[in-house]
PDB file of N, CA and C in Angstrom:
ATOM      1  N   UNK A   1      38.606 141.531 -12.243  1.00  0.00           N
ATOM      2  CA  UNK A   1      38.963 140.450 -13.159  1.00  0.00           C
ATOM      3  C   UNK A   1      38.097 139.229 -12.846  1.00  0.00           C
ATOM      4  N   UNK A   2      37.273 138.893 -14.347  1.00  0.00           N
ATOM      5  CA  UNK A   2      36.554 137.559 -13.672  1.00  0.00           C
ATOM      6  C   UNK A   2      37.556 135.902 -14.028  1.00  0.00           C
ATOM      7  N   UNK A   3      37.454 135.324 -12.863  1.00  0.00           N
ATOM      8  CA  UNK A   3      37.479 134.094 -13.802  1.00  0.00           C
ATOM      9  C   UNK A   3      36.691 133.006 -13.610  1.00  0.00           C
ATOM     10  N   UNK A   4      36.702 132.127 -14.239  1.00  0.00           N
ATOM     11  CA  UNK A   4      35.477 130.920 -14.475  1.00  0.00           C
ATOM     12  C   UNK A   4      36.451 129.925 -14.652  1.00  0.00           C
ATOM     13  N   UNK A   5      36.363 128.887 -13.320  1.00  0.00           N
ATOM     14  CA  UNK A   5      37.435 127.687 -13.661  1.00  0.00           C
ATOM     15  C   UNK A   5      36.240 126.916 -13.289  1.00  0.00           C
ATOM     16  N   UNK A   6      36.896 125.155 -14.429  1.00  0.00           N
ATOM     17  CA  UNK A   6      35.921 124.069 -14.109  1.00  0.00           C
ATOM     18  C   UNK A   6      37.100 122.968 -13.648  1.00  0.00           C
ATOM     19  N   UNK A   7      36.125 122.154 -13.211  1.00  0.00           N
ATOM     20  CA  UNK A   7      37.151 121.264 -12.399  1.00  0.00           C
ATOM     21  C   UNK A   7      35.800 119.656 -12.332  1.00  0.00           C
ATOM     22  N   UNK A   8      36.245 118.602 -12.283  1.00  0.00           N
ATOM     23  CA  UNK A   8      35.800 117.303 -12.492  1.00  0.00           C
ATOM     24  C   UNK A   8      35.909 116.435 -13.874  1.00  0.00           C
ATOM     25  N   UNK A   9      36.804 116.963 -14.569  1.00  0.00           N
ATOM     26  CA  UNK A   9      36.623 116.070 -16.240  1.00  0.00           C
ATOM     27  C   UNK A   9      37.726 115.076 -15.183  1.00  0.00           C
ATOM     28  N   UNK A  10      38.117 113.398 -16.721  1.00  0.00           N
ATOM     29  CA  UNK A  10      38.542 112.860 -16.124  1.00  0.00           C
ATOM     30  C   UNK A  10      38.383 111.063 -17.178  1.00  0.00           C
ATOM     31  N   UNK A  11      38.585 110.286 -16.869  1.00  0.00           N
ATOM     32  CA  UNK A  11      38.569 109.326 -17.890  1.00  0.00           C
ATOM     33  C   UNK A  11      37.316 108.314 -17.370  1.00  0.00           C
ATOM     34  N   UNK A  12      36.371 107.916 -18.224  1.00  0.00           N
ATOM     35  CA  UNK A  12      35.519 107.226 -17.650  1.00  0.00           C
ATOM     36  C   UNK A  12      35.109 105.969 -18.660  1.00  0.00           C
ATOM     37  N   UNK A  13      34.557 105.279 -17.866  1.00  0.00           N
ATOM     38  CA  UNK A  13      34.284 104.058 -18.733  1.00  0.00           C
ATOM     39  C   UNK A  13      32.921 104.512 -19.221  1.00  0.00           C
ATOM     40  N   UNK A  14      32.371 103.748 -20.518  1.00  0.00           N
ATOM     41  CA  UNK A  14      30.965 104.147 -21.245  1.00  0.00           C
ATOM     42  C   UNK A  14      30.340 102.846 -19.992  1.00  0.00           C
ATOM     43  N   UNK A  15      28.935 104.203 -20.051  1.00  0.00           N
ATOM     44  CA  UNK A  15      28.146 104.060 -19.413  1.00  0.00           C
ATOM     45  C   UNK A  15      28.223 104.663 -17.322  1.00  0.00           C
ATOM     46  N   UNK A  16      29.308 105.048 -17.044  1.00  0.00           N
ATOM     47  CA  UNK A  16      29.757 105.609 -16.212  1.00  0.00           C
ATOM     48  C   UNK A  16      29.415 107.421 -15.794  1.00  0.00           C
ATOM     49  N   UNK A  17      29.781 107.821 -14.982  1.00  0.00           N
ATOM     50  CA  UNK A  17      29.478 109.220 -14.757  1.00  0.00           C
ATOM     51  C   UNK A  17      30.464 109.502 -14.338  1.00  0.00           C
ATOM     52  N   UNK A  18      30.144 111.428 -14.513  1.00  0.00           N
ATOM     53  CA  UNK A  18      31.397 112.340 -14.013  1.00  0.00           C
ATOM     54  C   UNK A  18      30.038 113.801 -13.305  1.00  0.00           C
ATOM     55  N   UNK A  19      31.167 114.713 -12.580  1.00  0.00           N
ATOM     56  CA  UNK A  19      30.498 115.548 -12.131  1.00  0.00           C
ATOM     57  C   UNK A  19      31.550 116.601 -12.407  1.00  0.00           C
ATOM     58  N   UNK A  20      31.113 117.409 -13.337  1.00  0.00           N
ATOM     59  CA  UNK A  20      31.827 118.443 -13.736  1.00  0.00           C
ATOM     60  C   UNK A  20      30.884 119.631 -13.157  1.00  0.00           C
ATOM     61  N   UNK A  21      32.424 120.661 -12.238  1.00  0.00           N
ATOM     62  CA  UNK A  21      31.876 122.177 -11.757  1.00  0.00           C
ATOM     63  C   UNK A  21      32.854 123.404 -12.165  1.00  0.00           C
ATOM     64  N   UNK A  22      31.710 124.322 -12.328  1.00  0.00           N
ATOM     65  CA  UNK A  22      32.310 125.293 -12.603  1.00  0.00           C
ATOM     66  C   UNK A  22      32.099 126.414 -11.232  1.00  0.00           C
ATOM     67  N   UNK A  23      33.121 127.342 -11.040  1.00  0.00           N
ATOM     68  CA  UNK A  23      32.997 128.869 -10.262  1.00  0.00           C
ATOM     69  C   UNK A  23      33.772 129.544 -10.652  1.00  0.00           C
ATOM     70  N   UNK A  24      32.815 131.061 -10.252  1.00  0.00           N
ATOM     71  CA  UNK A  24      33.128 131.942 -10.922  1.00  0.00           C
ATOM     72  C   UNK A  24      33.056 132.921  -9.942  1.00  0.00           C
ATOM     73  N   UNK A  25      34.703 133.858  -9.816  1.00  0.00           N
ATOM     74  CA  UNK A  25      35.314 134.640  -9.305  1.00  0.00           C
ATOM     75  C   UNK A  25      35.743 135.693  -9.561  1.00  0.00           C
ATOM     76  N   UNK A  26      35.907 136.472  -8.602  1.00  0.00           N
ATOM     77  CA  UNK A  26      36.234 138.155  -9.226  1.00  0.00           C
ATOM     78  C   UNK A  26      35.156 139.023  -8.681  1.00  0.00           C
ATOM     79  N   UNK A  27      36.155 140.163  -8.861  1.00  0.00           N
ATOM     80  CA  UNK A  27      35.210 141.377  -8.951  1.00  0.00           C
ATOM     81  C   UNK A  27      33.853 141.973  -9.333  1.00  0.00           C
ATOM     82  N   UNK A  28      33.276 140.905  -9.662  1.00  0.00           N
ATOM     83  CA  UNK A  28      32.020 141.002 -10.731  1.00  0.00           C
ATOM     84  C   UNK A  28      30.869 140.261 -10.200  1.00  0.00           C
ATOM     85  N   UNK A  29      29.960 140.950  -9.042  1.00  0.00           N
ATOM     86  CA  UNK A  29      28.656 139.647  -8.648  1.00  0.00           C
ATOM     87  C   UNK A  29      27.973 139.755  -9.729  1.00  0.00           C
ATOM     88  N   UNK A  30      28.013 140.840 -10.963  1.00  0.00           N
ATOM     89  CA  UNK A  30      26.883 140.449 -11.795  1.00  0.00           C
ATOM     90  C   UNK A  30      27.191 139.635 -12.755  1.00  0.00           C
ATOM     91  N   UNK A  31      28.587 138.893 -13.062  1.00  0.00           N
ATOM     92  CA  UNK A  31      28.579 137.931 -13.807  1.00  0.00           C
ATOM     93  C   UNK A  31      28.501 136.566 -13.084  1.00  0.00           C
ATOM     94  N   UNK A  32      27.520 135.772 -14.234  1.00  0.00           N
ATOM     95  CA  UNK A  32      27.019 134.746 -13.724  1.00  0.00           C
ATOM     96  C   UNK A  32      27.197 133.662 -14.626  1.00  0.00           C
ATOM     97  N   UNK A  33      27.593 132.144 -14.027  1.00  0.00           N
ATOM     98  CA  UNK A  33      27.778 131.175 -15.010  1.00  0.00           C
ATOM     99  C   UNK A  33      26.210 130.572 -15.557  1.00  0.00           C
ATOM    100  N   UNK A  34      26.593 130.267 -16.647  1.00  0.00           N
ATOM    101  CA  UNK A  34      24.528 130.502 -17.713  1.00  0.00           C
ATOM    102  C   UNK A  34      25.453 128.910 -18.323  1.00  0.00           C
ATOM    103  N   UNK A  35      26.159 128.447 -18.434  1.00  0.00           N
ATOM    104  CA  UNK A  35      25.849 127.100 -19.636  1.00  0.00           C
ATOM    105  C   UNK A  35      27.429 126.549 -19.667  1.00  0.00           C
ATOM    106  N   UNK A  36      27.160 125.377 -20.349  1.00  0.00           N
ATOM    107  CA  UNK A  36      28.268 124.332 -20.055  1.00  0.00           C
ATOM    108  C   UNK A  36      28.501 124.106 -21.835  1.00  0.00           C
ATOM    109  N   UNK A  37      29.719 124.127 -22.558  1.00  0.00           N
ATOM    110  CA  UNK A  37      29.943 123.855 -24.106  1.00  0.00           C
ATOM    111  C   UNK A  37      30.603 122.779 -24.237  1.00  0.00           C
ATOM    112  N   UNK A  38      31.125 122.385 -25.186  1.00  0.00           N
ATOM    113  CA  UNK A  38      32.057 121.262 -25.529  1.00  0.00           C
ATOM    114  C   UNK A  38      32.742 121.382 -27.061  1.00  0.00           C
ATOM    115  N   UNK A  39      33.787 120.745 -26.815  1.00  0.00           N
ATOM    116  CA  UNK A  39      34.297 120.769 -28.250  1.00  0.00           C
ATOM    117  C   UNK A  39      34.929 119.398 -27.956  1.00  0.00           C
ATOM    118  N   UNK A  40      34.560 118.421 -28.908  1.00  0.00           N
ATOM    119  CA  UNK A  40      35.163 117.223 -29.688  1.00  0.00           C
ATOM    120  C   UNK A  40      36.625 117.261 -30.563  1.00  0.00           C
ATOM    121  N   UNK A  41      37.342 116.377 -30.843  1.00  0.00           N
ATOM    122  CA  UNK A  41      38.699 116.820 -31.719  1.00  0.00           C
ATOM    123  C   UNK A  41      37.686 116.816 -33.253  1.00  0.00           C
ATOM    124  N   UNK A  42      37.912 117.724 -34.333  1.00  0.00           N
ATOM    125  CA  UNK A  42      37.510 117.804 -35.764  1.00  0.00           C
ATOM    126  C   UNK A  42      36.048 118.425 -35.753  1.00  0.00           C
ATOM    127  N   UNK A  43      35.061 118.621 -34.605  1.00  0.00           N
ATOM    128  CA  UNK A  43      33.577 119.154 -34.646  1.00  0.00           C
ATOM    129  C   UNK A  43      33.253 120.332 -34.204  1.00  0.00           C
ATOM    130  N   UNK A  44      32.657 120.991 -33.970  1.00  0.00           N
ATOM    131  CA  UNK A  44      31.830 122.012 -33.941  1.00  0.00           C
ATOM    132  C   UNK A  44      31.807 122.344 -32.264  1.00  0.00           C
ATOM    133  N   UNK A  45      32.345 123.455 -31.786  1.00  0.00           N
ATOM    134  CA  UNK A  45      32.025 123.934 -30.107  1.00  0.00           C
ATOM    135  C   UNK A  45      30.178 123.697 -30.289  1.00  0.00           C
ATOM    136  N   UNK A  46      29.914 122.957 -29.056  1.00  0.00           N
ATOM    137  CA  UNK A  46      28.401 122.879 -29.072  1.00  0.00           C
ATOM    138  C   UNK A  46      27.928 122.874 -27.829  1.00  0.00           C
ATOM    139  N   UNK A  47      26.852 123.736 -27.366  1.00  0.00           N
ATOM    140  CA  UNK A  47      26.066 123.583 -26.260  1.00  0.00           C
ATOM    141  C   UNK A  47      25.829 122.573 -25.679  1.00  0.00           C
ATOM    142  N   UNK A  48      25.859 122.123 -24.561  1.00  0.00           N
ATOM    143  CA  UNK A  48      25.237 120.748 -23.865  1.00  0.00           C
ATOM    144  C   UNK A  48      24.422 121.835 -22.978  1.00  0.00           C
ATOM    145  N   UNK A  49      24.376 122.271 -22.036  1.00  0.00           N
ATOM    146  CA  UNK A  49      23.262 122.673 -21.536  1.00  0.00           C
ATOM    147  C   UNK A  49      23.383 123.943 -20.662  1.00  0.00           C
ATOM    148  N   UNK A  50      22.232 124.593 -21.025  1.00  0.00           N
ATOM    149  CA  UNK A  50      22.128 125.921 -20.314  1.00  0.00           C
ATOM    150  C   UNK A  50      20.995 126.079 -19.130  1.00  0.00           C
ATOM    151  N   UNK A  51      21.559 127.029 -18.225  1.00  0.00           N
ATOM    152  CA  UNK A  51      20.490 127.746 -17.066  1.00  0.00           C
ATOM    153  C   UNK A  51      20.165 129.117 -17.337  1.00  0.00           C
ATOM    154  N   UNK A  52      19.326 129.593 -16.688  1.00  0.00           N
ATOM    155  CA  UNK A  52      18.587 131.010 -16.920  1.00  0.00           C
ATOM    156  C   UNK A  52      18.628 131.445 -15.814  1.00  0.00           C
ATOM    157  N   UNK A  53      18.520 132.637 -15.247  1.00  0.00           N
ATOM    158  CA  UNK A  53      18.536 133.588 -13.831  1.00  0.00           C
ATOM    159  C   UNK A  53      17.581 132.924 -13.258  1.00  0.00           C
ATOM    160  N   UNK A  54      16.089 132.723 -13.906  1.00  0.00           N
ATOM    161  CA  UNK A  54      14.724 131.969 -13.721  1.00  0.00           C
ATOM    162  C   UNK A  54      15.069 130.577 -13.030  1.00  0.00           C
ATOM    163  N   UNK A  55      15.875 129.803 -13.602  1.00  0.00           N
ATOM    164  CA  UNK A  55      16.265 128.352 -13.537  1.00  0.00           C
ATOM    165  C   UNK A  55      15.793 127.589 -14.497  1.00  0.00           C
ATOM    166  N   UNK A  56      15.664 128.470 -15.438  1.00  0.00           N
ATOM    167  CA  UNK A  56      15.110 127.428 -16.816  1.00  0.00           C
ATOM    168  C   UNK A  56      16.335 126.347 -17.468  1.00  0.00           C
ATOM    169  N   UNK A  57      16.212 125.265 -17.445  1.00  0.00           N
ATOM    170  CA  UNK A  57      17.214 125.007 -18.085  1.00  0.00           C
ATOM    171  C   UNK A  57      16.750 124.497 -19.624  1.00  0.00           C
ATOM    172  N   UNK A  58      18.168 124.379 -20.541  1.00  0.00           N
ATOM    173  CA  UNK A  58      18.268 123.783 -21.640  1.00  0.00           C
ATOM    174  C   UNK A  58      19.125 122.927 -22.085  1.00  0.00           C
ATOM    175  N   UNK A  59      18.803 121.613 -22.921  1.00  0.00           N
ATOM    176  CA  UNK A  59      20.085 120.733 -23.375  1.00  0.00           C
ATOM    177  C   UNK A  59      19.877 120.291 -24.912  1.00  0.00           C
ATOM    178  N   UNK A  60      21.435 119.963 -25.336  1.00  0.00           N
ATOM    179  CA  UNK A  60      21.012 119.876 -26.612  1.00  0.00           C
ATOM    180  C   UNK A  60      20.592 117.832 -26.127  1.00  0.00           C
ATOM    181  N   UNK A  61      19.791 117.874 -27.276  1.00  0.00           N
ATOM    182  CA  UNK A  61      19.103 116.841 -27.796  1.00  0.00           C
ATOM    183  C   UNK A  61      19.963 115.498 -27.245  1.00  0.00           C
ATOM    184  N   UNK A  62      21.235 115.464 -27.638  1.00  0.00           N
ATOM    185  CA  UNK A  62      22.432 114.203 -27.405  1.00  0.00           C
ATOM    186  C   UNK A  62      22.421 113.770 -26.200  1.00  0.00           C
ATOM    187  N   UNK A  63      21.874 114.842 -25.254  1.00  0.00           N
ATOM    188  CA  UNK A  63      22.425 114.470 -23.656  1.00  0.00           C
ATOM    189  C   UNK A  63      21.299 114.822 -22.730  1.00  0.00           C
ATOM    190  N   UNK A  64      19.992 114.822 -23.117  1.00  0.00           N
ATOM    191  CA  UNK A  64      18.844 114.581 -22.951  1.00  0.00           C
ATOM    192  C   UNK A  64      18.397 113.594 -21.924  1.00  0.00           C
ATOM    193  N   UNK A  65      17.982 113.858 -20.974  1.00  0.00           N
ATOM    194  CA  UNK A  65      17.998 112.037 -19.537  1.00  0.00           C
ATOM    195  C   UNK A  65      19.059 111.863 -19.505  1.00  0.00           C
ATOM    196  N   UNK A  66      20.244 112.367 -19.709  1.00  0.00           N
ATOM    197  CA  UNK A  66      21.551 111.644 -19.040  1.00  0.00           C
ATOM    198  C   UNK A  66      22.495 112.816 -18.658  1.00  0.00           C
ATOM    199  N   UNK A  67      22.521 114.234 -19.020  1.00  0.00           N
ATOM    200  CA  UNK A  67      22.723 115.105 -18.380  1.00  0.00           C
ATOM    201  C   UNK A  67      22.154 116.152 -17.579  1.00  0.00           C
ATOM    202  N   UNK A  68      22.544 116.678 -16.037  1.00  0.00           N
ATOM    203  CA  UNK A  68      21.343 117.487 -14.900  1.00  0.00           C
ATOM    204  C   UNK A  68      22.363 119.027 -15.284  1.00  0.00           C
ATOM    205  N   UNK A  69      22.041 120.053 -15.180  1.00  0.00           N
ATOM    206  CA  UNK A  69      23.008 121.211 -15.256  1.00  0.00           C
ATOM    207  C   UNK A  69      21.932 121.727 -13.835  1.00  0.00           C
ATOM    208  N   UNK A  70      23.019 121.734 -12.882  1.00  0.00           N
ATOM    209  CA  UNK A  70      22.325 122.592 -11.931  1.00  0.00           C
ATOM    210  C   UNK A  70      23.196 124.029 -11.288  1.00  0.00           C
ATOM    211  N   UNK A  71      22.410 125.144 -10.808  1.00  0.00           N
ATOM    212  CA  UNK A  71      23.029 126.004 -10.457  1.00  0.00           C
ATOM    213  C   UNK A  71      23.368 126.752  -9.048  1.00  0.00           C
ATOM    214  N   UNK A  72      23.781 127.329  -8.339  1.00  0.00           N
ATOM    215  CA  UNK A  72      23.666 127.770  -7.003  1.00  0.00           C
ATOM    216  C   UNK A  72      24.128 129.205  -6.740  1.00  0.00           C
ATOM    217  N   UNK A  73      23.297 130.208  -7.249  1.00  0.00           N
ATOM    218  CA  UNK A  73      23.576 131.255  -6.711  1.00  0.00           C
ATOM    219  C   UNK A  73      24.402 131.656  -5.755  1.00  0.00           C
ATOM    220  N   UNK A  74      24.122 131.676  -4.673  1.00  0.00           N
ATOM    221  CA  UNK A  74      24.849 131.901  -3.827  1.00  0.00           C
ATOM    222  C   UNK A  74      26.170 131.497  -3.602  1.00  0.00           C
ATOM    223  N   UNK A  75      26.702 130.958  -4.262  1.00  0.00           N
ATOM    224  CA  UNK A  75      27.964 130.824  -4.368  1.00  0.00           C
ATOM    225  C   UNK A  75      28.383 130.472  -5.405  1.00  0.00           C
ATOM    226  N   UNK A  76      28.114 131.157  -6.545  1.00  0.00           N
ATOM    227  CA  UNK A  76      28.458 131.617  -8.342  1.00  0.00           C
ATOM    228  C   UNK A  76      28.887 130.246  -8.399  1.00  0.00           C
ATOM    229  N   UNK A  77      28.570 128.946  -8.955  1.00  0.00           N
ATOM    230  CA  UNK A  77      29.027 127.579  -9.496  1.00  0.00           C
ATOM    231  C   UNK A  77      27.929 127.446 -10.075  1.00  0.00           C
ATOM    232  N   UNK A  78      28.457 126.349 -10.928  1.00  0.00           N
ATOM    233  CA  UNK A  78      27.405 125.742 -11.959  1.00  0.00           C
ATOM    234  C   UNK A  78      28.140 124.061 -11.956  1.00  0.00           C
ATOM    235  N   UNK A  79      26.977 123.626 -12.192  1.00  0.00           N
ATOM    236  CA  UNK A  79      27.145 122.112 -11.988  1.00  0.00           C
ATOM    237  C   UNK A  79      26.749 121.166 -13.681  1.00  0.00           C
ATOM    238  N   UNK A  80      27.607 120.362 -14.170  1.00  0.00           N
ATOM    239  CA  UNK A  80      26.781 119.806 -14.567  1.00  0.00           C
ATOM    240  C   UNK A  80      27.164 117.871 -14.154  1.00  0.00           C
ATOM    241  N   UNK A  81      25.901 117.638 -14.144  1.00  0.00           N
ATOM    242  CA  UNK A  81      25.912 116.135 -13.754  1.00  0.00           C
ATOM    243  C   UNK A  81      26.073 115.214 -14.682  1.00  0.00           C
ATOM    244  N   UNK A  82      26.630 114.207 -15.197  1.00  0.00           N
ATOM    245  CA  UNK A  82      26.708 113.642 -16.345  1.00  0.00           C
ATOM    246  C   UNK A  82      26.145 111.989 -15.979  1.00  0.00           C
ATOM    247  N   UNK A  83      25.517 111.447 -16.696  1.00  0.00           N
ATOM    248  CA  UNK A  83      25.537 109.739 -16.382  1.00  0.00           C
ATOM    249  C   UNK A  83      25.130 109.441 -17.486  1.00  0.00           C
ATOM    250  N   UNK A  84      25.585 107.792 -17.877  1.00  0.00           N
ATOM    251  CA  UNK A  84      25.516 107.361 -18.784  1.00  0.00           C
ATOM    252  C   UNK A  84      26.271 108.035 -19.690  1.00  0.00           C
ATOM    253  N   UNK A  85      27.508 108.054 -19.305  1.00  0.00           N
ATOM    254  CA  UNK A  85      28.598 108.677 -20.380  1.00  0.00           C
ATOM    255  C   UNK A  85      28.752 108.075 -21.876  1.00  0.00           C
ATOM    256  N   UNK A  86      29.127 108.408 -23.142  1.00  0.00           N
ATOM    257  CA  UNK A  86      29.118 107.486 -24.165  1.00  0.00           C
ATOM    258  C   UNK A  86      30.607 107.863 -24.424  1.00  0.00           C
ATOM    259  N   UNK A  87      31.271 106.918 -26.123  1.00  0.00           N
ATOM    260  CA  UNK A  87      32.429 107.442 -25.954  1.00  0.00           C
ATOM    261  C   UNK A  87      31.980 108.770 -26.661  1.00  0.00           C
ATOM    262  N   UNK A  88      31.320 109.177 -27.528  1.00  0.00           N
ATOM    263  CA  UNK A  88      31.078 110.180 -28.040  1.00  0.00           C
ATOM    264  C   UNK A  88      30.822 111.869 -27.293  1.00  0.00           C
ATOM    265  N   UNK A  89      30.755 111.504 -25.799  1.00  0.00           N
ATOM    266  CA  UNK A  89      30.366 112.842 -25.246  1.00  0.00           C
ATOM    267  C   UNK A  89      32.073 112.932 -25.008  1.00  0.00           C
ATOM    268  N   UNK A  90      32.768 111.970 -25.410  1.00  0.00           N
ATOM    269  CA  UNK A  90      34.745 113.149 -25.232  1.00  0.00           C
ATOM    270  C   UNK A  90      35.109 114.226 -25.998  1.00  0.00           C
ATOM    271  N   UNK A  91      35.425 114.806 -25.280  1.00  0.00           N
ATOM    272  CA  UNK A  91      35.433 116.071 -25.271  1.00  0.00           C
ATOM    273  C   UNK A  91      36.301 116.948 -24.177  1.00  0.00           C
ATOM    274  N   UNK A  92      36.632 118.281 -24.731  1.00  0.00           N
ATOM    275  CA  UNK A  92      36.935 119.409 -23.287  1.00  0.00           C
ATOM    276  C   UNK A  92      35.989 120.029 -23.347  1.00  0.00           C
ATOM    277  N   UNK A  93      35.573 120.185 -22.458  1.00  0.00           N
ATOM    278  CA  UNK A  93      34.182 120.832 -22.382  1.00  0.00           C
ATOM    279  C   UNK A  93      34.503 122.629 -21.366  1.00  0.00           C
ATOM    280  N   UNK A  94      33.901 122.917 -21.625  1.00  0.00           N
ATOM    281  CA  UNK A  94      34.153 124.677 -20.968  1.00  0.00           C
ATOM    282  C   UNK A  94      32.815 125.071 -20.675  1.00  0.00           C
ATOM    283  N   UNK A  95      32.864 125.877 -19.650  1.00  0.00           N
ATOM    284  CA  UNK A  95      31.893 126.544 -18.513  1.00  0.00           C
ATOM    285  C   UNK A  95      31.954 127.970 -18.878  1.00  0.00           C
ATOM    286  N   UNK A  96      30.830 128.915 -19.552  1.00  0.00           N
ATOM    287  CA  UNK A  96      30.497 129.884 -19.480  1.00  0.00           C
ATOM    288  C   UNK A  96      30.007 131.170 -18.389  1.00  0.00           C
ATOM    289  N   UNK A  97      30.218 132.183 -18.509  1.00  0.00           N
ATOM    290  CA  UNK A  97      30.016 132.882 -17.538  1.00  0.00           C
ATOM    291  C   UNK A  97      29.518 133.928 -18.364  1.00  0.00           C
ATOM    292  N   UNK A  98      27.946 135.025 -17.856  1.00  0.00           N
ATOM    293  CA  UNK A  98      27.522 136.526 -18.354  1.00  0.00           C
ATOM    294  C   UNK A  98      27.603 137.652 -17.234  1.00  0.00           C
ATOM    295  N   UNK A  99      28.149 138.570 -18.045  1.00  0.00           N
ATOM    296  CA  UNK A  99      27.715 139.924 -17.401  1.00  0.00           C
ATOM    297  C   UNK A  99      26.335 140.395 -17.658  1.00  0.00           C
ATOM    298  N   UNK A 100      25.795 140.038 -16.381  1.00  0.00           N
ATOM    299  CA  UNK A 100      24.439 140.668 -16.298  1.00  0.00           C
ATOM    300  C   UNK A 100      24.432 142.513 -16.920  1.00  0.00           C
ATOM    301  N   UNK A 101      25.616 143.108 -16.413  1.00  0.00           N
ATOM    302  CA  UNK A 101      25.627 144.843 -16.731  1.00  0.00           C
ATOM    303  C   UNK A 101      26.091 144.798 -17.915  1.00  0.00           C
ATOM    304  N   UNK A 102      27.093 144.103 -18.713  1.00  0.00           N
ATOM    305  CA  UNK A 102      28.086 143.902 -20.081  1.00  0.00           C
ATOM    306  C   UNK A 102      27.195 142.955 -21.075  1.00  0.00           C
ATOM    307  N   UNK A 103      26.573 141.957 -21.083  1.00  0.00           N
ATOM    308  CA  UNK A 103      26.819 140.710 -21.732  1.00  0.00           C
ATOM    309  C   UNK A 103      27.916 140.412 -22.153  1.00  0.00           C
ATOM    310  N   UNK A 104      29.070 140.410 -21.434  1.00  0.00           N
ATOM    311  CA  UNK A 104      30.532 139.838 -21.910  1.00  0.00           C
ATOM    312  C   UNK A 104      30.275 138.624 -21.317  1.00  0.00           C
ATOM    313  N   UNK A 105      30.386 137.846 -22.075  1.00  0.00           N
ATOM    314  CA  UNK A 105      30.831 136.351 -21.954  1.00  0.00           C
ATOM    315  C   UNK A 105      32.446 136.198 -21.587  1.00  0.00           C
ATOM    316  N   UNK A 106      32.282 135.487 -20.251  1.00  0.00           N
ATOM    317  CA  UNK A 106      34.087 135.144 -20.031  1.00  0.00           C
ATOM    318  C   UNK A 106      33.804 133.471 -20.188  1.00  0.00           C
ATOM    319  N   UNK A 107      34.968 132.610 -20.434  1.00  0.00           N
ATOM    320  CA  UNK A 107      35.049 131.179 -20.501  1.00  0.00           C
ATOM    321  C   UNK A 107      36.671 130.819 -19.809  1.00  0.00           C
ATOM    322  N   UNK A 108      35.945 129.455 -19.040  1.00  0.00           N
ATOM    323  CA  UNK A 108      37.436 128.765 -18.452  1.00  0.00           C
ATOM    324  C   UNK A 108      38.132 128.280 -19.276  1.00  0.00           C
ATOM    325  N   UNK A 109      39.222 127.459 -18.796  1.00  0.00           N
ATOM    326  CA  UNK A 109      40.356 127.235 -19.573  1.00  0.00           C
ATOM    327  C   UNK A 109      39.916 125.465 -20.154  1.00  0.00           C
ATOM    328  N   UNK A 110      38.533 124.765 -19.933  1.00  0.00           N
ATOM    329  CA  UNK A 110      38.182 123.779 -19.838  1.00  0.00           C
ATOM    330  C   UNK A 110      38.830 122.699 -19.008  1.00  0.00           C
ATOM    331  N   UNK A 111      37.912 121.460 -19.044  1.00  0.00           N
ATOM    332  CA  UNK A 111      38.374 120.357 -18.730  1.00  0.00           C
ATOM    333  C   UNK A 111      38.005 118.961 -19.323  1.00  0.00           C
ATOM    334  N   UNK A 112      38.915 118.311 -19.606  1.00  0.00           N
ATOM    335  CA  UNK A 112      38.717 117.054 -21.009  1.00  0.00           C
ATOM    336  C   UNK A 112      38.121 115.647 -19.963  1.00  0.00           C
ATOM    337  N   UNK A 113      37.041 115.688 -20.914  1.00  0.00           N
ATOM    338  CA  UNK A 113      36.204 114.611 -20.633  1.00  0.00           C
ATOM    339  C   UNK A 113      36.554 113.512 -21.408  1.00  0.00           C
ATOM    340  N   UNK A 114      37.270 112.200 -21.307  1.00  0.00           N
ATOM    341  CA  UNK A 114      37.080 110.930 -21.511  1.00  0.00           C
ATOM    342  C   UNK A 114      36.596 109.895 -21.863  1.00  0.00           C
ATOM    343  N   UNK A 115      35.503 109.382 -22.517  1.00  0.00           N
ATOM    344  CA  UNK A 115      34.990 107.889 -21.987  1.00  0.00           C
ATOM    345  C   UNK A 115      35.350 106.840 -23.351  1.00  0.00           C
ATOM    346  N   UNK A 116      35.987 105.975 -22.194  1.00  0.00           N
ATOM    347  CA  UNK A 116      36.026 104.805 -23.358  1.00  0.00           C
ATOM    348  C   UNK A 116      35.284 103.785 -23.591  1.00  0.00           C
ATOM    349  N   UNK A 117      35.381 103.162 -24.483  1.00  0.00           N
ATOM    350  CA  UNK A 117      34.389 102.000 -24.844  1.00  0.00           C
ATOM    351  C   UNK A 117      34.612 100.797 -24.197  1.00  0.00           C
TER     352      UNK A 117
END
């Protein structure tokens, strides 16, 4: 059984930071956490940023210089770094996980990100 919990959301003032992590547990070394999502109240689940086995990373456009997604093998977590929070990045945001043998995607239960104006 895998699971993928994140942990660091939290209420922040704009212009402030948070450090949101994810790990990922279970039976499964070949699933691996690959990317960090978000969902807003009324919008669209959307990517903020992904890693690759390589360490390639990717972000969408919004959070560009103000978000780091870093990863650490060796002990299945995924990081993402946030600064310069706006109120617009609130959100619960959720931490992805792949089966390298499946491509089953598992996802945590999220954690709600904050920032006020």
């Amino acid at each position: 059984q895998v699971q993928v919990v994140e942990s660091g959301g939290g209420l922040v003032q704009a212009g402030g930071s948070l450090r949101l992590s994810c790990r990922v547990s279970g039976n499964s070394p070949w699933t691996k956490p690959i990317g960090w999502y978000r969902q807003a109240p009324g919008k669209q689940h959307e990517l903020v940023a992904g890693i690759t086995s390589g360490g390639n990373t990717n972000y969408a456009d919004s959070v560009k210089g103000r978000f780091t997604i870093t990863g650490d093998s060796t002990k299945n977590t995924l990081d993402l770094q946030m600064n310069g929070l706006k109120p617009e990045d609130t959100a619960v945001y959720y931490c992805t996980a792949r089966s390298q043998l499946t491509s089953i995607d598992y996802w945590g239960q999220g954690t709600q990100v904050t920032v006020s104006s």
